[in-house]
Protein backbone atom coordinates (compact mmCIF):
# COMPACT_ATOMS: atom_id res chain seq x y z
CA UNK A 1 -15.98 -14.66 -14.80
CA UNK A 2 -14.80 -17.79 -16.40
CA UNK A 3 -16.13 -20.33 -13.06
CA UNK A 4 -19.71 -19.22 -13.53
CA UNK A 5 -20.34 -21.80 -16.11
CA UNK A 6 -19.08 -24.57 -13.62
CA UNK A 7 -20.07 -22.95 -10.12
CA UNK A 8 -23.67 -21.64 -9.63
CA UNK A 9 -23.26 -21.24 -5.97
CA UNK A 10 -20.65 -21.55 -3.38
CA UNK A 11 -22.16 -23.08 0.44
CA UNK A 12 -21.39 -20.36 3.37
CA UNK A 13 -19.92 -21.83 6.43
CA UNK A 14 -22.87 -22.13 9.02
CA UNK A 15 -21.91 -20.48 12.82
CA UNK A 16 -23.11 -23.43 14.32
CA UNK A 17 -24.69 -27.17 14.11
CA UNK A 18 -27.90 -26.83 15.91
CA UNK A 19 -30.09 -24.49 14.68
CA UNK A 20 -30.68 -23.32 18.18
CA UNK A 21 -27.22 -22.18 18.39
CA UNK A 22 -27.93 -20.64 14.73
CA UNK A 23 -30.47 -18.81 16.14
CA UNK A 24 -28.58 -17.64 19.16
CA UNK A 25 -25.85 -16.26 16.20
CA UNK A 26 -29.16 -14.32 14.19
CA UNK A 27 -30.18 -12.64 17.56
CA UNK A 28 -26.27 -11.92 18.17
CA UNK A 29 -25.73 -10.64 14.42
CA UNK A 30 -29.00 -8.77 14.48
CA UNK A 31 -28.03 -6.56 17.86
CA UNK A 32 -24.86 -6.10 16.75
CA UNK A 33 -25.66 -4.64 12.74
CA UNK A 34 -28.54 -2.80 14.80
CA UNK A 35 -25.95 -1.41 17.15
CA UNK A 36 -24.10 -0.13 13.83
CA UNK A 37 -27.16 0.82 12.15
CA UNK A 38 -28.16 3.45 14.19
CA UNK A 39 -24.78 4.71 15.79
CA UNK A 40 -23.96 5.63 12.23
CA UNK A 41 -27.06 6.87 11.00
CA UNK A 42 -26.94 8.92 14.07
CA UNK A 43 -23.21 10.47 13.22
CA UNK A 44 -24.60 10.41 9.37
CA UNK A 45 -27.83 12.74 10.47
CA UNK A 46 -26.15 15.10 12.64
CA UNK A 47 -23.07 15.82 10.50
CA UNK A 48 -25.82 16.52 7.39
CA UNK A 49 -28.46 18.22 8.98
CA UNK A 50 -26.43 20.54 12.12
CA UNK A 51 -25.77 23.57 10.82
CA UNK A 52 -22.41 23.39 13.22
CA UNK A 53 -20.17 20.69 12.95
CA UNK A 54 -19.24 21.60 8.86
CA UNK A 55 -15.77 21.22 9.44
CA UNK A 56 -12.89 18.80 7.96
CA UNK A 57 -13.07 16.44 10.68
CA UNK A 58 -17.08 15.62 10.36
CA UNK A 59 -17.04 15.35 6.79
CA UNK A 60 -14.63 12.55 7.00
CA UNK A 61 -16.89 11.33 9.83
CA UNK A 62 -19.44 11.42 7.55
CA UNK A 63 -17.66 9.47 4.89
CA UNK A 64 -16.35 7.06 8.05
CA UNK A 65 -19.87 6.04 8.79
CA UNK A 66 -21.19 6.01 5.51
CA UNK A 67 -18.28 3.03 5.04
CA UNK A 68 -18.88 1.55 8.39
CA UNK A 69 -22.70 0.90 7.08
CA UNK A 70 -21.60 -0.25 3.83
CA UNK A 71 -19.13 -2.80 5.59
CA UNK A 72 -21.32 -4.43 7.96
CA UNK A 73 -24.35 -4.28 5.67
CA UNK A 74 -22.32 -6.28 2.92
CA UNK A 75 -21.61 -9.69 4.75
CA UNK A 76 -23.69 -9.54 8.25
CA UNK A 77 -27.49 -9.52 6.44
CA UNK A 78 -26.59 -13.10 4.37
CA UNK A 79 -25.33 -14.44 7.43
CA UNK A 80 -28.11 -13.72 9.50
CA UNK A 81 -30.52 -14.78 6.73
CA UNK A 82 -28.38 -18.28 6.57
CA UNK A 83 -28.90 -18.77 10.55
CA UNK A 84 -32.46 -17.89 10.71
CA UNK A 85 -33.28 -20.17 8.03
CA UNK A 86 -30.95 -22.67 8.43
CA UNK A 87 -29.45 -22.24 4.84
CA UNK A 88 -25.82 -22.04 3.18
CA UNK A 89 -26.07 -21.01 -0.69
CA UNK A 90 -24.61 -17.87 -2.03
CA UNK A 91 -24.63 -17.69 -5.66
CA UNK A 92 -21.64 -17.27 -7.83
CA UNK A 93 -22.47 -13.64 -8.34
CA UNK A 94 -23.79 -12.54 -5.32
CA UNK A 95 -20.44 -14.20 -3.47
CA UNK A 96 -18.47 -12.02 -6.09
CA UNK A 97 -20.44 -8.92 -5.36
CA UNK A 98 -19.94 -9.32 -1.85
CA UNK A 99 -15.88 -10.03 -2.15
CA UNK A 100 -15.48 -6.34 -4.21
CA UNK A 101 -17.63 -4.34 -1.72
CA UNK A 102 -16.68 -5.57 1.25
CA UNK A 103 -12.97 -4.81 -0.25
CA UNK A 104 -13.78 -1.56 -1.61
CA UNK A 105 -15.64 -0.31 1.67
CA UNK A 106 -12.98 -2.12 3.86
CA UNK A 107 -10.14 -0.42 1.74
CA UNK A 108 -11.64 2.97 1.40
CA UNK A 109 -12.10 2.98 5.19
CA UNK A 110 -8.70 2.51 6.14
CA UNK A 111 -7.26 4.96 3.69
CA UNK A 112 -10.27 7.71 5.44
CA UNK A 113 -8.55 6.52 8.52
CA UNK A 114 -5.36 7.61 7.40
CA UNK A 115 -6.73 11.08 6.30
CA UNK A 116 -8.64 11.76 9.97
CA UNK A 117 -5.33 11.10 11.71
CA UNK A 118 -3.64 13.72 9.20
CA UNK A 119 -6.57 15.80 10.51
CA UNK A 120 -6.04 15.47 13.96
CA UNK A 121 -1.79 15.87 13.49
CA UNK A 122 -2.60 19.82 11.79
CA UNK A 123 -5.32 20.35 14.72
CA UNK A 124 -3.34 19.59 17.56
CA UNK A 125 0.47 19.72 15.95
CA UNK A 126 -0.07 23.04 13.43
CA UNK A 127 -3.36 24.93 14.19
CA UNK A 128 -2.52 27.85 12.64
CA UNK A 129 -1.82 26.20 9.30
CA UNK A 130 -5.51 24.09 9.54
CA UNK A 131 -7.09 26.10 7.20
CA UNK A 132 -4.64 26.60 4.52
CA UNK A 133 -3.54 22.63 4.55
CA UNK A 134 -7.34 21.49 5.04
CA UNK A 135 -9.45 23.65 2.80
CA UNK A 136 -12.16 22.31 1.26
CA UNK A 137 -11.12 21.59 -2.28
CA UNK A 138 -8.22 19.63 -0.19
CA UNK A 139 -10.49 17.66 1.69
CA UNK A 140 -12.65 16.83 -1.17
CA UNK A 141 -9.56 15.71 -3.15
CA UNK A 142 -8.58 13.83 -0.29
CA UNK A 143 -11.96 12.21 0.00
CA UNK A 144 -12.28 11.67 -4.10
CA UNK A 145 -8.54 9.71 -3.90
CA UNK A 146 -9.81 7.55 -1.21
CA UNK A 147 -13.08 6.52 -2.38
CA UNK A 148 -11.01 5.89 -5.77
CA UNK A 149 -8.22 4.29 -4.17
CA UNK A 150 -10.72 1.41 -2.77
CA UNK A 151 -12.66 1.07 -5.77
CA UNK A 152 -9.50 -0.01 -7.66
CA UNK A 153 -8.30 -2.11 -5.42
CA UNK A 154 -11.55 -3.84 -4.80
CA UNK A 155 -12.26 -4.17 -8.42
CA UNK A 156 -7.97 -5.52 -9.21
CA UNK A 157 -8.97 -8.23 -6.38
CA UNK A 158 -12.11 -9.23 -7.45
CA UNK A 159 -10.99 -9.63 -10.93
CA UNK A 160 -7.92 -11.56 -10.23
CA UNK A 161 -9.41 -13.89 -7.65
CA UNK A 162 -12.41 -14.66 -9.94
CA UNK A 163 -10.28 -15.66 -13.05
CA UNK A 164 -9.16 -18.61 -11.10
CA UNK A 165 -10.58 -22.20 -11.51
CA UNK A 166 -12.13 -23.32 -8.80
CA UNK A 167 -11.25 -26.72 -8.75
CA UNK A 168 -11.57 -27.78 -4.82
CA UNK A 169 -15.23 -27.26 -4.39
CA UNK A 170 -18.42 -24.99 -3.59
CA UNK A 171 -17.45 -25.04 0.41
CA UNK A 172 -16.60 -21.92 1.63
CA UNK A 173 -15.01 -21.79 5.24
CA UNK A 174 -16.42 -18.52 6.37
CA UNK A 175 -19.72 -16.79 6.92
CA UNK A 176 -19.04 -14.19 3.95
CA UNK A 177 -17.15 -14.51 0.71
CA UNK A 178 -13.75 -13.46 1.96
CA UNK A 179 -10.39 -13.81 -0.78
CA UNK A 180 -8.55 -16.11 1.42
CA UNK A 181 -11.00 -19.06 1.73
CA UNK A 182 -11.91 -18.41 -2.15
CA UNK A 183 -8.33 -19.20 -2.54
CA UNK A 184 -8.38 -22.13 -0.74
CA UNK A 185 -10.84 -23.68 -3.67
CA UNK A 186 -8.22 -22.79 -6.51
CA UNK A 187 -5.88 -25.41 -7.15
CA UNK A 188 -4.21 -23.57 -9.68
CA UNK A 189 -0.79 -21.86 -9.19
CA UNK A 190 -2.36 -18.76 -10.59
CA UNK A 191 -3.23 -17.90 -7.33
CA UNK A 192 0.41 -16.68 -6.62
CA UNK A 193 -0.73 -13.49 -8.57
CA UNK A 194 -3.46 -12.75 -6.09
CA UNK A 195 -1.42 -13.20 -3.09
CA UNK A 196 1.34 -11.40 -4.59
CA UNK A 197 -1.39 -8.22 -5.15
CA UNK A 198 -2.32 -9.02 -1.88
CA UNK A 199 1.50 -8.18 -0.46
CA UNK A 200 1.62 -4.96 -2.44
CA UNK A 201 -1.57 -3.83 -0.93
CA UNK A 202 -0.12 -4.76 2.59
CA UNK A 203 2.64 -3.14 2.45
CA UNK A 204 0.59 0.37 1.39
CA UNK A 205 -1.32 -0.66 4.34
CA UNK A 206 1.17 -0.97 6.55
CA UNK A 207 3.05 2.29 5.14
CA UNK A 208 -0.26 4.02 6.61
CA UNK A 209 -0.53 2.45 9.34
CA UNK A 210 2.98 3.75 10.38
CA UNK A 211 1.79 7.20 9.30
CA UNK A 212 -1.29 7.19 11.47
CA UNK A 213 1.18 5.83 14.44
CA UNK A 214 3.39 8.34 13.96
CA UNK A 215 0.78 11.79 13.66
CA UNK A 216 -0.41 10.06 16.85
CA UNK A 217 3.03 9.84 18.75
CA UNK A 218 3.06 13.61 17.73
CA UNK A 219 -0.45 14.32 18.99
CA UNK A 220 0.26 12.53 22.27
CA UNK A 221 3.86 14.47 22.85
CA UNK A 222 2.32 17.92 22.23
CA UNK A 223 -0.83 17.30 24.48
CA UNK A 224 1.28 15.82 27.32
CA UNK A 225 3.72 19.01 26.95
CA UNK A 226 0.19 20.71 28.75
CA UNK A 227 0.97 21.39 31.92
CA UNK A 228 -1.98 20.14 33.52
CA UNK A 229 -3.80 16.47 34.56
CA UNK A 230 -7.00 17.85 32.03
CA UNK A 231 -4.31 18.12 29.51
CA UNK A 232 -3.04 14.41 29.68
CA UNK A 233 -6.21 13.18 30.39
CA UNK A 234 -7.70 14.50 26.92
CA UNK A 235 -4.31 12.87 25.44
CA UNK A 236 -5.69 9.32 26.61
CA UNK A 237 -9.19 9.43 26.83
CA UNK A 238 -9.30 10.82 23.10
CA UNK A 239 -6.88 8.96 21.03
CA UNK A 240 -6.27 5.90 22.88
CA UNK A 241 -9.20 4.06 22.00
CA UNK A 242 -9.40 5.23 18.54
CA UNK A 243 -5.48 3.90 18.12
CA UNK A 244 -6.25 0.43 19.88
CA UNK A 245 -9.62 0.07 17.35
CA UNK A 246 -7.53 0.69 14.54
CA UNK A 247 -4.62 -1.53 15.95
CA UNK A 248 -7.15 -4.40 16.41
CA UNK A 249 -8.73 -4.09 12.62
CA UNK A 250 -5.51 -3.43 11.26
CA UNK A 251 -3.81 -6.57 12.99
CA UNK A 252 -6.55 -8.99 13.16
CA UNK A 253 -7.44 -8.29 9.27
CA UNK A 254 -3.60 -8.33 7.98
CA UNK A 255 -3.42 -11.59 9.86
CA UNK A 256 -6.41 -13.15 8.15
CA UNK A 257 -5.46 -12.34 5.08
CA UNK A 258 -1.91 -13.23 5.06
CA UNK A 259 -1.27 -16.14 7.93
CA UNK A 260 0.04 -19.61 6.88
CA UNK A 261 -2.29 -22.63 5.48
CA UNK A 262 -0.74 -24.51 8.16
CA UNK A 263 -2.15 -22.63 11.32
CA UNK A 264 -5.68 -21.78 8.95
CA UNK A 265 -8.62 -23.66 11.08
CA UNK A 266 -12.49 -22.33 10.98
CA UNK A 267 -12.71 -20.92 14.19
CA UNK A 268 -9.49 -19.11 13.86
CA UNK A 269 -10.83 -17.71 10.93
CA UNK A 270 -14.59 -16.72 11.83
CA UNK A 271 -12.81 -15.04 14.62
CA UNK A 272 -10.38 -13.25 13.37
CA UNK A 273 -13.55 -12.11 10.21
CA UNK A 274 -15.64 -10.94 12.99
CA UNK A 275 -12.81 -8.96 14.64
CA UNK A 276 -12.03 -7.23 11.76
CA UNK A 277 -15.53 -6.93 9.87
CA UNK A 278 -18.15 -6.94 12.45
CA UNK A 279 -16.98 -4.93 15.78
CA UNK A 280 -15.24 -1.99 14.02
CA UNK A 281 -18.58 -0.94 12.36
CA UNK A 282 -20.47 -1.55 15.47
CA UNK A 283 -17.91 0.33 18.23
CA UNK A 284 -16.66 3.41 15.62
CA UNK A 285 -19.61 4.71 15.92
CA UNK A 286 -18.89 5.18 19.61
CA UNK A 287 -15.68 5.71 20.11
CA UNK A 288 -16.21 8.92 17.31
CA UNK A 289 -18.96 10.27 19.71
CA UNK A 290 -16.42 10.24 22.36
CA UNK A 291 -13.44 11.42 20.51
CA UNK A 292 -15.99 14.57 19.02
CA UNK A 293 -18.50 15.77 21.79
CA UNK A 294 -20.42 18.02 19.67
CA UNK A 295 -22.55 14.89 18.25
């Protein structure tokens, strides 16, 4: 990392002026990573200890939550610290540490995403082919390429944003390390290489998002061909929320990433951060103890 001999630190936007309203963001922060904390840890215990649910579809819970956990406890813990305390600094290597696993968790998440709505296309869609297209060694190869997938694009992003001068200051305009406001302090042109790795990982992104639309347009059309109110009322009350989490995480962090300078303003982006890195870990947790009533 060729800035660490000029940066030491980079200053974390604070939530608020008055350290009363700080403190009113710690106590807000701290129910919410608790909320996340255990919700998880509860999916994470009863996946690994039942001697029931070892199926497909709770070992990628398992993985899901184990992400969700590694998300939330990457950027909410240095914020809340910050608020209590009534500090900004973040050194140079923590914020870089921070940028590749947020990314890696973040990416690795979505593509386990994909893979659970795969899952639920062969349940509902092709039951009698479940077992033959998700066998173990499938699922674990599934599970290997996903974990890989976001380590590699965490670590390209890290590497790429980190080789750029920083040339506009130590200030940056969110309560985490996040690419886009690191970006903001580069004056260099360089930075066209980042956003154009950025594009290519949107548009993988995107491709997957369509997928995971598309097994659930299929899921929805062969539970409403039941002819029966339980029937369509399992086709709603199952997937619907899970599809409108993922819409809102996939829209909210797409659109923080890639929106224009010229509509960029601090509360636009602290809200669209939260969206995107703070409620998903927090209502998952929920909306998976729904969707699977065993747990």
């Amino acid at each position: 990392m060729s800035n660490g001999s000029s940066i030491t630190q980079c200053l974390l936007l604070p939530l608020a002026d008055p350290w009363e309203l700080q403190l009113w963001h710690f106590w807000l922060f701290r129910g919410i990573s608790l909320a996340a904390l255990l919700g998880n840890s509860l999916i994470i215990t009863s996946t690994a200890c039942d001697q029931h649910p070892h199926t497909p579809r709770y070992f990628f819970l398992l993985n899901l939550s184990l992400l969700d956990l590694g998300c939330i406890s990457t950027t909410v813990p240095k914020s809340k610290a910050n608020s209590l305390w009534d500090t900004r600094p973040i050194s140079y290597t923590a914020c870089a540490a921070q940028i590749f696993f947020f990314l890696f968790f973040l990416i690795a998440e979505f593509y386990f995403l994909t893979i659970v709505s795969y899952d639920h296309y062969v349940a509902i869609c092709k039951p009698l082919h479940y077992g033959s297209l998700l066998g173990s060694r499938a699922c674990v190869h599934m599970a290997a390429a996903a974990w890989g997938t976001g380590f590699l694009h965490a670590l390209l992003h890290k590497a790429n944003t980190f080789s750029l001068p920083l040339c506009g200051g130590n200030a940056v305009e969110q309560f985490f390390c996040e690419i886009p406001q690191i970006l903001k302090l580069s004056r260099s042109h360089s930075y066209l290489r980042e956003v154009g790795l950025f594009v290519i990982t949107v548009c993988v992104t995107f491709g997957c998002f369509v997928f995971i639309v598309g097994s659930y347009v299929q899921i929805f059309r062969a539970l409403l061909r039941i002819p029966s109110e339980q029937g369509h009322h399992k086709a709603f009350s199952t997937y619907l929320p899970h599809l409108a989490m993922l819409s809102l995480f996939v829209i909210t962090s797409a659109f923080a990433y890639l929106k224009p300078p010229s509509i960029s303003s601090p509360s636009l982006d602290l809200v669209l951060s939260v969206l995107y890195s703070v409620v998903p870990p927090a209502v998952n947790p929920l909306i998976c103890s729904l969707r699977n009533q065993e747990l």
